[in-house]
Protein backbone atom coordinates (compact mmCIF):
# COMPACT_ATOMS: atom_id res chain seq x y z
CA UNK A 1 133.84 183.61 123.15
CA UNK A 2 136.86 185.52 121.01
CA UNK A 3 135.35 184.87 117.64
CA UNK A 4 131.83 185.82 119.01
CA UNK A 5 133.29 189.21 120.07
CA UNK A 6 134.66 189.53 116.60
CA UNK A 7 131.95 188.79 115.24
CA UNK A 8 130.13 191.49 117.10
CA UNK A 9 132.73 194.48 116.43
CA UNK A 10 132.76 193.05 112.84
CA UNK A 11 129.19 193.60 112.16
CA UNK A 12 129.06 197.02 114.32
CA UNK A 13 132.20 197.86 112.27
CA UNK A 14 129.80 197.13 109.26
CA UNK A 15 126.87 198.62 110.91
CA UNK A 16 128.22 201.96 111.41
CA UNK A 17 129.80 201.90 107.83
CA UNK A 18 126.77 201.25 106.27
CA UNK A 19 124.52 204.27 104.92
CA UNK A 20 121.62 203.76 102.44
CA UNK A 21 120.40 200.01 103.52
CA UNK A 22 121.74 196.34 102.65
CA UNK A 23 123.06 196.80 99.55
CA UNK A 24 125.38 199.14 100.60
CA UNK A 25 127.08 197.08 102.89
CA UNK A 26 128.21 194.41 100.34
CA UNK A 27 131.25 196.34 99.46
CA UNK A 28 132.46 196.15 102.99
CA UNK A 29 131.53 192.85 103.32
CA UNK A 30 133.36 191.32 100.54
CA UNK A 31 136.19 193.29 101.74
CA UNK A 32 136.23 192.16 105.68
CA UNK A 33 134.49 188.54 105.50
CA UNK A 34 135.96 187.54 102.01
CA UNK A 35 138.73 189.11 101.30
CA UNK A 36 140.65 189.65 104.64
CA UNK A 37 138.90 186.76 106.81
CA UNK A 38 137.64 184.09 104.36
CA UNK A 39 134.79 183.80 106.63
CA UNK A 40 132.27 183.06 103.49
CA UNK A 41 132.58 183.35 99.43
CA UNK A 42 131.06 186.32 97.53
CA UNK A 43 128.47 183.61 96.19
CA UNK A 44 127.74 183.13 99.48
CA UNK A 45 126.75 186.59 100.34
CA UNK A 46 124.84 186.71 97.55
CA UNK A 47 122.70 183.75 98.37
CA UNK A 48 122.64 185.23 101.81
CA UNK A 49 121.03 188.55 100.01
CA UNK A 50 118.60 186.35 98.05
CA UNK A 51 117.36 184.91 100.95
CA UNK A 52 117.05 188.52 103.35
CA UNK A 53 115.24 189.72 100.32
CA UNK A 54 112.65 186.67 100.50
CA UNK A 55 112.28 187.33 104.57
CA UNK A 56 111.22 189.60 106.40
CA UNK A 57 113.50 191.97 107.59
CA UNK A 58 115.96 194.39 106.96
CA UNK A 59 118.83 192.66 104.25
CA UNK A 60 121.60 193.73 106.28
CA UNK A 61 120.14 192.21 109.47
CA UNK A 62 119.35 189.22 108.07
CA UNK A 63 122.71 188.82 106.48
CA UNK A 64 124.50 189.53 109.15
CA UNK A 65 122.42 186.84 111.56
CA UNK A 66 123.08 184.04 108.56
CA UNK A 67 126.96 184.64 108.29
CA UNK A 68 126.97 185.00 112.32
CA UNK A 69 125.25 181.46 112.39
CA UNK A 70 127.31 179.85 109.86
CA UNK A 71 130.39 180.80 111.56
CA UNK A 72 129.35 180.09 115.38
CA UNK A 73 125.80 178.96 115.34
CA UNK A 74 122.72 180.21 117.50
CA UNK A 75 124.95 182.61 119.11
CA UNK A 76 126.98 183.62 116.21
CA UNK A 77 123.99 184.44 114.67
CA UNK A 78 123.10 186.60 117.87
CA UNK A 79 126.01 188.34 118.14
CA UNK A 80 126.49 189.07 114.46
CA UNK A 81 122.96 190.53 114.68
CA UNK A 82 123.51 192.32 117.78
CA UNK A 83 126.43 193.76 116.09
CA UNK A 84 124.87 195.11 113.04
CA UNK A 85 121.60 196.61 114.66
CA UNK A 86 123.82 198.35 117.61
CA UNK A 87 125.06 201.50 115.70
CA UNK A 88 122.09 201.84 114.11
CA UNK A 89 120.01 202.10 117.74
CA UNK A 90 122.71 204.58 119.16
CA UNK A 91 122.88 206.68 115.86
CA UNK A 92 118.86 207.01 115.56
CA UNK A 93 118.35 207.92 119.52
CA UNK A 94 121.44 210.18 119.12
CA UNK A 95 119.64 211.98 115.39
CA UNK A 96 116.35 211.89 117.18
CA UNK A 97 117.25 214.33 119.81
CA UNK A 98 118.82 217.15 117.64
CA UNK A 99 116.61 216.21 114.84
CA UNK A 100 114.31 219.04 115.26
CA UNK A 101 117.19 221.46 115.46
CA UNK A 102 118.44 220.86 111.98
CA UNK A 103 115.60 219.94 110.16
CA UNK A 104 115.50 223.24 107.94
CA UNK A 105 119.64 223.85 108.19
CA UNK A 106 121.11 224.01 104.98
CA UNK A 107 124.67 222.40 105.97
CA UNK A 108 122.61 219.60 107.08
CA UNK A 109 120.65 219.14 103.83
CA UNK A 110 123.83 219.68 102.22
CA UNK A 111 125.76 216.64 103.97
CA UNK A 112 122.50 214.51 103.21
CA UNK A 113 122.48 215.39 99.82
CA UNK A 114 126.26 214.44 99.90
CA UNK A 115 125.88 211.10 101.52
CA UNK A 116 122.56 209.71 98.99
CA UNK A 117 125.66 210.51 96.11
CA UNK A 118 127.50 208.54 98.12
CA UNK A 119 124.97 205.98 98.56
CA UNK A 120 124.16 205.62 95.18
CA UNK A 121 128.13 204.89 93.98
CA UNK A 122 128.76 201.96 96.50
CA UNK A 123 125.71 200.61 95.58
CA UNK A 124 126.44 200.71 91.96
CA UNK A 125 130.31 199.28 92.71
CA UNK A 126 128.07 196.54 94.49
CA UNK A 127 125.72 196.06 91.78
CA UNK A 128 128.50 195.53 89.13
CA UNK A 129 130.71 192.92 91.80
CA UNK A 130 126.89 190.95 91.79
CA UNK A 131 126.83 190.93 87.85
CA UNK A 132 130.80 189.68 87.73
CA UNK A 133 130.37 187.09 90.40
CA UNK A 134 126.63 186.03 89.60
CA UNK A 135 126.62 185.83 86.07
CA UNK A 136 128.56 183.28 84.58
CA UNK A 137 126.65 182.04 81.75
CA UNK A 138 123.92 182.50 78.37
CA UNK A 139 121.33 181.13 81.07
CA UNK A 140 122.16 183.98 84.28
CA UNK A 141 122.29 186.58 81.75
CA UNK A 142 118.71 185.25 80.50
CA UNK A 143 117.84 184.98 84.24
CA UNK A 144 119.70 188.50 85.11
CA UNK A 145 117.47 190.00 81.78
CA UNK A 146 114.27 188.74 82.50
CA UNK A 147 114.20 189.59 86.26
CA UNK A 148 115.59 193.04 85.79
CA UNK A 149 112.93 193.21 83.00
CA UNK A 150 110.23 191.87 85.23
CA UNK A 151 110.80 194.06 88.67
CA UNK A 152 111.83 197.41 87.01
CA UNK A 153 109.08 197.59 83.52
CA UNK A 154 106.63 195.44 85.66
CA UNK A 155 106.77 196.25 89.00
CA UNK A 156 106.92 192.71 90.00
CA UNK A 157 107.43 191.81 93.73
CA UNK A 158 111.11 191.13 94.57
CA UNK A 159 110.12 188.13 96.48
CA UNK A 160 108.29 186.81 93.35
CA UNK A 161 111.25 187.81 91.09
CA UNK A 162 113.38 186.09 93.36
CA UNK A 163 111.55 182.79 93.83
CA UNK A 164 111.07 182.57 89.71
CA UNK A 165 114.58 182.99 89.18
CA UNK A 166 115.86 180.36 91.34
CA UNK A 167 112.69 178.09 90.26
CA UNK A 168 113.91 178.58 86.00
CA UNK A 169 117.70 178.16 87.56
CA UNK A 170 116.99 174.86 88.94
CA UNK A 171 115.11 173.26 86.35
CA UNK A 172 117.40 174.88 83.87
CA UNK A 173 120.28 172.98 85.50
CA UNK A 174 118.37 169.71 85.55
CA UNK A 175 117.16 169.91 82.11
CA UNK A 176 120.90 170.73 81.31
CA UNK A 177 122.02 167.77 83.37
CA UNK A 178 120.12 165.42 82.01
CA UNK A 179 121.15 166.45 78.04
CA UNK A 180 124.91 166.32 79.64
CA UNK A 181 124.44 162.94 80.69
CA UNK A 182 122.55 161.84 77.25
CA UNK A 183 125.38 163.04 75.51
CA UNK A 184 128.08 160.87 77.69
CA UNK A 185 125.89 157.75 77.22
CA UNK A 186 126.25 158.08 73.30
């Protein structure tokens, strides 16, 4: 029951950190679950993303529910959830009831004009930790190239960019594979 708890205040911890969606979170993720806790690997977490983009769902919710089951199962996977949708339910029925007194008050533009800044830097800290850990050879950059060509020039579908990439990384790696093993036999 202790490391379902922690699991819970983890992802709450996370949940109330995280502004601007699932991408944002992955700096704070690498930092609690694989730096400080060793709960999963950074490739992990990124197969973890590949697969909340592919579902339906919210990324970080999805996440949180597949590194929750990992750890503790069913109810890892509950609690971790739990966790990570909690501050977002208290913060949006909190915002909802003074929304219509700062809708037009500049401070308040102000600090969300401040936070999208804000926003946009963690998510480019955890685009560049994706390209270090994820691409590791002539084949992911190829990969990295052609999907970033395909869902930004062609407005592609993520789930379709997504399901291509890991379809031309698998046969890539067989086709590899078996040349590998031709060259051993000679």
């Amino acid at each position: 029951m202790k490391e379902l708890l922690t699991l819970f205040g983890l992802f709450f911890k996370i949940g109330i950190m995280t502004f601007g969606g699932g991408y944002a979170m992955l700096p704070m993720l690498e930092r609690e679950l694989v730096t400080k806790r060793g709960y999963v690997t950074m490739e992990e977490i990124m197969d973890y993303f590949a697969v909340g983009q592919c579902t339906p769902g919210i990324i970080a919710v999805n996440t949180a529910t597949f590194i929750g089951f990992k750890r503790r199962g069913i109810l890892g996977g509950i609690f971790a959830t739990i966790g990570v949708v909690t501050p977002s339910v208290i913060i949006i029925t909190l915002l909802a009831s003074v929304l219509q007194m700062i809708a037009g008050n500049e401070i308040a533009n102000n600090a969300f004009a401040g936070i999208s800044v804000a926003v946009c830097a963690l998510v480019i800290q955890a685009i560049l930790k994706l390209i270090k850990s994820g691409i590791k050879d002539a084949l992911t950059v190829g990969i990295a190239i052609g999907a970033f060509i395909t869902s930004f020039f062609l407005d592609a579908s993520p789930i379709i960019v997504i399901l291509a990439s890991a379809i031309i990384g698998v046969v890539a790696k067989r086709i590899f594979d078996k040349a590998d093993a031709k060259k051993e036999v000679k």
